[in-house]
Protein backbone atom coordinates (compact mmCIF):
# COMPACT_ATOMS: atom_id res chain seq x y z
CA UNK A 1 111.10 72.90 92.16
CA UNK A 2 108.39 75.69 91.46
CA UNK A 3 109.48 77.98 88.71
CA UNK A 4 106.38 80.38 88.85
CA UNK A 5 107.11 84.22 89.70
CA UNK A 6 105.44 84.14 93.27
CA UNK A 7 106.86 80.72 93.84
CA UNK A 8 106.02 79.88 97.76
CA UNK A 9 102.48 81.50 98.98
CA UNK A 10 102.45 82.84 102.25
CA UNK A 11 101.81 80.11 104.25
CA UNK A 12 104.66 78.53 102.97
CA UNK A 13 107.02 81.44 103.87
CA UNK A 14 105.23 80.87 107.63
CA UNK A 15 105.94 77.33 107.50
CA UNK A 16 109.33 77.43 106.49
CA UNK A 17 109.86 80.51 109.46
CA UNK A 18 108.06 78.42 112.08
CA UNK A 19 110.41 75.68 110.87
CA UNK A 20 113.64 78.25 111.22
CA UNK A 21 112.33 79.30 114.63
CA UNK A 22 111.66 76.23 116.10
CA UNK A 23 115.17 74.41 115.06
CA UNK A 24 116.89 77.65 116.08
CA UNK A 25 114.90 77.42 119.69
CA UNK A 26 116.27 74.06 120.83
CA UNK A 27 120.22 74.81 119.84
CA UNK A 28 122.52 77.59 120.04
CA UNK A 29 122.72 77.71 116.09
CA UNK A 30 121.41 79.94 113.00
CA UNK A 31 119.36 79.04 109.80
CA UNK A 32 119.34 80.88 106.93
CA UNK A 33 117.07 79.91 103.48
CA UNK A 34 118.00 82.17 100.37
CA UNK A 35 116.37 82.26 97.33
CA UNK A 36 116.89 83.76 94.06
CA UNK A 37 115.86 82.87 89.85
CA UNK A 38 119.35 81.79 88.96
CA UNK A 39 122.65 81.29 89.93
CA UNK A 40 124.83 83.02 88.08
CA UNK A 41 128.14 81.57 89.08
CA UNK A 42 129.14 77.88 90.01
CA UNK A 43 126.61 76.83 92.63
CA UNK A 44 129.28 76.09 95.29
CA UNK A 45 130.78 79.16 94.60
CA UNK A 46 127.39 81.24 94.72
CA UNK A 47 126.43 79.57 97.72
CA UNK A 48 129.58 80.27 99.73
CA UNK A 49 129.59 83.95 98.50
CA UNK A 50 125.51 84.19 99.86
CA UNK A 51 126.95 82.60 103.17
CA UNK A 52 129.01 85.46 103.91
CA UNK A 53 126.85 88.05 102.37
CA UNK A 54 124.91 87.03 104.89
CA UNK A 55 127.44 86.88 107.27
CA UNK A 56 126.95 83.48 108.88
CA UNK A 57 130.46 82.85 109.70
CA UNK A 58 129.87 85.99 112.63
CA UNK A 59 127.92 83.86 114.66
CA UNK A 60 129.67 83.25 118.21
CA UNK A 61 129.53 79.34 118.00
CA UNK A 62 130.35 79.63 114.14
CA UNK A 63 127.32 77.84 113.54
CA UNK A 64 125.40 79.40 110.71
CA UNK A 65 124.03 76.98 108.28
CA UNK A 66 122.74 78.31 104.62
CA UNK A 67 120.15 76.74 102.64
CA UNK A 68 121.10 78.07 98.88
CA UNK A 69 118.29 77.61 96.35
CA UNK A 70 118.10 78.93 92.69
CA UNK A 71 114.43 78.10 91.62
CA UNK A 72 114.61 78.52 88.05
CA UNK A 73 117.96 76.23 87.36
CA UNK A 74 116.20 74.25 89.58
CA UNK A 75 119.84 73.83 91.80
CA UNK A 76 120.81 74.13 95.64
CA UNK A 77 123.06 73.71 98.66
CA UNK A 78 123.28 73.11 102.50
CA UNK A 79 126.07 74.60 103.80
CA UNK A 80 127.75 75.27 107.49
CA UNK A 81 130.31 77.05 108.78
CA UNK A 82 133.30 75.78 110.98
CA UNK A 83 131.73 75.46 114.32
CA UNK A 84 129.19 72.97 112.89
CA UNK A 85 131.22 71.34 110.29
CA UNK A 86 133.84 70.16 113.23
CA UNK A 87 131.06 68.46 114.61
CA UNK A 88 128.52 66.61 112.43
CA UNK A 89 129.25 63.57 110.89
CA UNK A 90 131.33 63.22 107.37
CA UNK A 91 129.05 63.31 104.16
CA UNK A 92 126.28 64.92 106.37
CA UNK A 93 125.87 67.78 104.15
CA UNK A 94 125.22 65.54 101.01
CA UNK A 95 122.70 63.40 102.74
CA UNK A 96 120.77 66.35 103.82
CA UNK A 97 120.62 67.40 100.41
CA UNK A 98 119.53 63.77 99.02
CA UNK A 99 116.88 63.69 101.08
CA UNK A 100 115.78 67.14 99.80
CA UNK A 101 116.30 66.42 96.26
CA UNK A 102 114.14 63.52 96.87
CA UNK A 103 111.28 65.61 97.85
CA UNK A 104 111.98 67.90 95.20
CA UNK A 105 112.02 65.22 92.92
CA UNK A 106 108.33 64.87 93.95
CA UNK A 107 107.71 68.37 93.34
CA UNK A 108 107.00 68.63 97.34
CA UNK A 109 109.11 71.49 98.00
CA UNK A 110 108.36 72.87 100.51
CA UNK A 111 108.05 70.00 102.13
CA UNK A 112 111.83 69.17 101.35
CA UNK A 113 112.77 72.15 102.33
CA UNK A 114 111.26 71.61 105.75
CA UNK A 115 113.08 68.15 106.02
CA UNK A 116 116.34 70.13 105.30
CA UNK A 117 115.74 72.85 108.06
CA UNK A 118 114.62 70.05 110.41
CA UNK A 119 118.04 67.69 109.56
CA UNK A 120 120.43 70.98 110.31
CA UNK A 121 118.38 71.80 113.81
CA UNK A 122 118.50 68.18 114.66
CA UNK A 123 122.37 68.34 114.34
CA UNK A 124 122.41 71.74 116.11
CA UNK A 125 120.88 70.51 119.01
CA UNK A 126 123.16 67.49 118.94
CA UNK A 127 125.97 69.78 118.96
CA UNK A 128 125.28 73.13 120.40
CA UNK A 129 122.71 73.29 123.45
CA UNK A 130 120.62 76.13 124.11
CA UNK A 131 122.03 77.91 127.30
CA UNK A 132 120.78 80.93 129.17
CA UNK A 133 122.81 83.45 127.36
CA UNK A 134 121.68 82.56 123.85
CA UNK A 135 120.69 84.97 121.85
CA UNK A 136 119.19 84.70 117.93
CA UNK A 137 122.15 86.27 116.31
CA UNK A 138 120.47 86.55 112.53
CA UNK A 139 116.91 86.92 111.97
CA UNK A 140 115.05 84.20 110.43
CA UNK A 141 113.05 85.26 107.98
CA UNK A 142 113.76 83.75 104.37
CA UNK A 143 114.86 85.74 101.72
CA UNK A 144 113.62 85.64 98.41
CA UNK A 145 115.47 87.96 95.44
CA UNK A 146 113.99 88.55 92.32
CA UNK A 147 110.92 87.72 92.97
């Protein structure tokens, strides 16, 4: 993973968003990427407090889906919340993350990162169809702290 201080340029931030977007626009579920130097606590732990930080169990379908990463200790997570949990398949989660950490591996992060946002809207639309009274229930923009 990139450890310098402005670690995705902007096209990346687009890319990723487009990504966000365009998952989000085929399903009835939310994506959220998070970023930050270090994690501080356990990275399940940290994760799961982010998650509700950002409040992604409030969505109406409890679908919210967090992608945790800590650039700098070089550790992250996928996480969802109930809705989507009930439905994908068991061990879901860690293969989503295998395939990232492969890319990551290759220090094409972005690039995993995409393949992670792309996995969790495939499983959205699998699971939660668009339908007329959608609405995008948490913006999706990527955050970045300590930059």
């Amino acid at each position: 993973m990139p450890s310098s201080k402005t670690f995705l340029t902007t096209e990346q931030r687009h890319q990723l968003v487009t990504a966000i977007r365009e998952a989000e626009g085929k399903s009835s579920g939310e994506i959220r990427v998070y970023f930050e130097k270090h994690c501080k606590k356990e990275l399940m732990d940290r994760a799961v407090e982010v998650f509700y930080q950002l409040k992604l169990e409030k969505t109406k379908l409890r679908t919210g889906i967090l992608i945790y990463v800590a650039y700098l200790d070089r550790v992250f997570a996928i996480i969802g919340d109930q809705g989507i949990n009930e439905k994908v398949p068991p061990g879901f989660w860690d293969e989503a993350k295998e395939v990232m950490a492969h890319y990551f591996k290759e220090e094409q992060f972005t690039e995993g990162l995409l393949k992670g946002i792309n996995l969790a809207g495939e499983q959205l639309r699998n699971f939660f169809e668009i339908t007329g009274t959608d609405t995008n229930e948490i913006a999706d923009d990527i955050i970045v702290r300590d930059e």
